[in-house]
C-alpha atoms as a PDB file:
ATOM      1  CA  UNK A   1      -5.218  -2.707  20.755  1.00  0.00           C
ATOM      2  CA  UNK A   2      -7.837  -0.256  22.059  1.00  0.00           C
ATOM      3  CA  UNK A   3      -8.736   2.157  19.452  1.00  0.00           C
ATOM      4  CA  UNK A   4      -8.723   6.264  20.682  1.00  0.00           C
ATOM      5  CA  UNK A   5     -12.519   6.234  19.420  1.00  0.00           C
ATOM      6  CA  UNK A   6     -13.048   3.306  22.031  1.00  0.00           C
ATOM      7  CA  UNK A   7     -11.248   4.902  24.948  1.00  0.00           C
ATOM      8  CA  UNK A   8     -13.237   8.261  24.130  1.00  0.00           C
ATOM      9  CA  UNK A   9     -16.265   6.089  24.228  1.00  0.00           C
ATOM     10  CA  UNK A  10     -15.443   4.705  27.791  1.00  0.00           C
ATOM     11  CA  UNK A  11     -14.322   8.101  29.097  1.00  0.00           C
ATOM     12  CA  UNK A  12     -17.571   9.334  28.582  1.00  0.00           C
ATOM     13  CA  UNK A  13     -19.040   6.325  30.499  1.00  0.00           C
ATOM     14  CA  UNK A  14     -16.983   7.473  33.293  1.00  0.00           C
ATOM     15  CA  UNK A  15     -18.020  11.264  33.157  1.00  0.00           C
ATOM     16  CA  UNK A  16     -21.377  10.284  33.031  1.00  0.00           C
ATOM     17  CA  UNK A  17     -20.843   8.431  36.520  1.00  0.00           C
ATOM     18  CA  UNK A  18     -18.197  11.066  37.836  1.00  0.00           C
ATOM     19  CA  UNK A  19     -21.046  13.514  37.281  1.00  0.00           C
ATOM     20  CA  UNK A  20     -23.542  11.828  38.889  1.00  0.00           C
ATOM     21  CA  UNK A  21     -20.903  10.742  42.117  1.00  0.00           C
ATOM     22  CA  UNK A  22     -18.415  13.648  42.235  1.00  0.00           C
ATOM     23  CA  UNK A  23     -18.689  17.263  43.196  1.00  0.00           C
ATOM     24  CA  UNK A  24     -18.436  19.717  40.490  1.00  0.00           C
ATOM     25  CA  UNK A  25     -14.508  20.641  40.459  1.00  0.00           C
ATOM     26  CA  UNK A  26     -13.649  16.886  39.422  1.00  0.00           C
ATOM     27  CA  UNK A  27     -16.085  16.695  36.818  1.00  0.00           C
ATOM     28  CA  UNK A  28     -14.820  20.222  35.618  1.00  0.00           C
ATOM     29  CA  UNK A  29     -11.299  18.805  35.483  1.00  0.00           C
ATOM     30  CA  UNK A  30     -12.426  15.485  33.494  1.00  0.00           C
ATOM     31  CA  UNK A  31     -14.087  17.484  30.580  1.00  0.00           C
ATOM     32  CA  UNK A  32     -11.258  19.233  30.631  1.00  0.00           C
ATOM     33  CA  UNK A  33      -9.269  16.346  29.828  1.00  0.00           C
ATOM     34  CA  UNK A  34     -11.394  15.158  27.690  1.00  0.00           C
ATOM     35  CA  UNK A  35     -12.068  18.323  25.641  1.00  0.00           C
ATOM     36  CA  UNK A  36      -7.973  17.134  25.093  1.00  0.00           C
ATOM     37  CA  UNK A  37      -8.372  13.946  23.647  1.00  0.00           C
ATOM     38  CA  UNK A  38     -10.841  15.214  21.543  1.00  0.00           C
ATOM     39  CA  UNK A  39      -8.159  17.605  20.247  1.00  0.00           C
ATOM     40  CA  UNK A  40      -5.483  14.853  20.146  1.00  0.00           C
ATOM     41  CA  UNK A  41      -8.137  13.155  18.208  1.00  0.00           C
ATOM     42  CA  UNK A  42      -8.262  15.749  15.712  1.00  0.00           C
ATOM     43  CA  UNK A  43      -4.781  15.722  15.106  1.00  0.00           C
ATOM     44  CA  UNK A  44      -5.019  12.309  15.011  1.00  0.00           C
ATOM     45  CA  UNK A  45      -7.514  12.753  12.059  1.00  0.00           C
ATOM     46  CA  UNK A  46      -5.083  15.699  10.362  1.00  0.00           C
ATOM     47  CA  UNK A  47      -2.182  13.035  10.414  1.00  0.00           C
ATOM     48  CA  UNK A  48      -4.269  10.077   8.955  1.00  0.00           C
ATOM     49  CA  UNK A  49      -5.855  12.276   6.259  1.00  0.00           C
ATOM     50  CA  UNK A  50      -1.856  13.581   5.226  1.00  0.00           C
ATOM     51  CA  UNK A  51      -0.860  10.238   5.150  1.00  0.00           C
ATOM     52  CA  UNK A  52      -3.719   9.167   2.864  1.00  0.00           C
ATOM     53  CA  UNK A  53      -2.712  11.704   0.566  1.00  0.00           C
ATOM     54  CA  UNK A  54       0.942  10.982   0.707  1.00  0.00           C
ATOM     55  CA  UNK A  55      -0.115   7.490  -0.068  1.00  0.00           C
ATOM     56  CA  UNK A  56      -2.169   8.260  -3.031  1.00  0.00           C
ATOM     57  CA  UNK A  57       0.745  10.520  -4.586  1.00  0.00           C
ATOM     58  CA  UNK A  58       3.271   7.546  -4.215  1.00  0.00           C
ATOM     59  CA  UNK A  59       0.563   5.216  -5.849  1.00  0.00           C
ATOM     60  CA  UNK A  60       0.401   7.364  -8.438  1.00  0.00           C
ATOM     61  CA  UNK A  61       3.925   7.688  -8.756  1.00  0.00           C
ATOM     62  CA  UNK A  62       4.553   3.463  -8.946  1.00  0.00           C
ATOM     63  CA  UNK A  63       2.016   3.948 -11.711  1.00  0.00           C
ATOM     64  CA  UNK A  64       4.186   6.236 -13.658  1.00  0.00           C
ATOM     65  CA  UNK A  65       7.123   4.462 -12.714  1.00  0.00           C
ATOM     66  CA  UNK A  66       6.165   0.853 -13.947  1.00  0.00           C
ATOM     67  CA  UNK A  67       4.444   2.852 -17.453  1.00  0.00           C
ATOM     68  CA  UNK A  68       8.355   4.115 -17.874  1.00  0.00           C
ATOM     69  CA  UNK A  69      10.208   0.420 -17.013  1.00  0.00           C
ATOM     70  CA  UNK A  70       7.870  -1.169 -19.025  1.00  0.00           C
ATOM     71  CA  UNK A  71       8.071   1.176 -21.878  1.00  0.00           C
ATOM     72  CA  UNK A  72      12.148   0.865 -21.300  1.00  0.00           C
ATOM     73  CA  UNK A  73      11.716  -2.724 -21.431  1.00  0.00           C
ATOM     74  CA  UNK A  74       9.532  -2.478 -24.905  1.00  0.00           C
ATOM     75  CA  UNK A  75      12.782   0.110 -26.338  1.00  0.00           C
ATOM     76  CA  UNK A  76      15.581  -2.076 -25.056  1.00  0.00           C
ATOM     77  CA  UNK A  77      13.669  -5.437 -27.062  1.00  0.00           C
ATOM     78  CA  UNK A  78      13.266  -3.630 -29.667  1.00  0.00           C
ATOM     79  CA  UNK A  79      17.433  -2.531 -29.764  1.00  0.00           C
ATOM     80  CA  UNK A  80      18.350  -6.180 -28.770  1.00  0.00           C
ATOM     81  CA  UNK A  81      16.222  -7.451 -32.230  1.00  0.00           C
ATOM     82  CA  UNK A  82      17.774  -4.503 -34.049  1.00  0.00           C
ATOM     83  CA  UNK A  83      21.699  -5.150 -32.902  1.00  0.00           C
ATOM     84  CA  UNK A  84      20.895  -9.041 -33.887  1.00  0.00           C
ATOM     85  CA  UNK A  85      19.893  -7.652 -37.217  1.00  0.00           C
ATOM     86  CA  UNK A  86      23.635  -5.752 -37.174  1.00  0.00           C
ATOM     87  CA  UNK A  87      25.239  -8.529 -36.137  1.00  0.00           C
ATOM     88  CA  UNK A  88      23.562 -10.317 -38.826  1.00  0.00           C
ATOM     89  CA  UNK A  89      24.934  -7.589 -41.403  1.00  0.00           C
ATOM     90  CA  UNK A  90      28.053  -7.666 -39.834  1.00  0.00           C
ATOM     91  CA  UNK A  91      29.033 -11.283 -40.462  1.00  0.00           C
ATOM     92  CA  UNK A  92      27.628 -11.458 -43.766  1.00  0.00           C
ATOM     93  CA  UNK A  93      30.128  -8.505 -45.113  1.00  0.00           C
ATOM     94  CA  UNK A  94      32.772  -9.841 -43.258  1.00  0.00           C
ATOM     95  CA  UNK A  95      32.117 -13.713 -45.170  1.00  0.00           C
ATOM     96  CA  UNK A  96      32.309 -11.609 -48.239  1.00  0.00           C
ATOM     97  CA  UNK A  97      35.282  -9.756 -47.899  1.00  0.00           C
ATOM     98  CA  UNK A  98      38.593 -11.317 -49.791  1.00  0.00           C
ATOM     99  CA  UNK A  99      40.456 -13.045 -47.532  1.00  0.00           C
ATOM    100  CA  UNK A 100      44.462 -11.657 -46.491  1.00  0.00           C
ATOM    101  CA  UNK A 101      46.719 -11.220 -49.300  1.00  0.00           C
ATOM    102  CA  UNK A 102      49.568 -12.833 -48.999  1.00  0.00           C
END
């Protein structure tokens, strides 16, 4: 795909020779047209640089987000090995406990 910066680079190619074939109206209306690319262009640039930054704030963001999973994931072993300890407990007072009276 051609690039803006390499049509902006052949436009000017063809001003140079419009200038040096044409009559001064066309040439007027040609730098016209291209004093509008170069303000697409700028847009162009505005857009990219917003989207760069919108980019580096949801980088950031995964960041955060996997710190908070994997701190999640460090809690929730930790309550697994603590409810096996319960469990543990659990069964041990129940093995002690008198069995039904009859």
């Amino acid at each position: 795909m051609v690039t803006t910066e390499e049509r902006l680079g052949t436009l000017e190619v063809r001003v140079e020779n419009l200038e040096t074939w044409a009559g001064p109206g066309q040439s007027g209306a040609l730098a016209a047209g291209q004093r509008e690319i170069r303000a697409e262009l700028g847009k162009i640039r505005q857009t990219q640089d917003r989207h760069t930054r919108m980019l580096a704030d949801l980088t950031a963001d995964i960041s955060e987000l996997k710190t908070t999973v994997t701190g999640l994931e460090t809690r929730m072993s930790g309550l697994e090995t603590d409810m096996g300890e319960v469990k543990d407990t659990l069964r041990e007072i129940l093995r002690r406990l008198p069995g039904p009276q009859a």
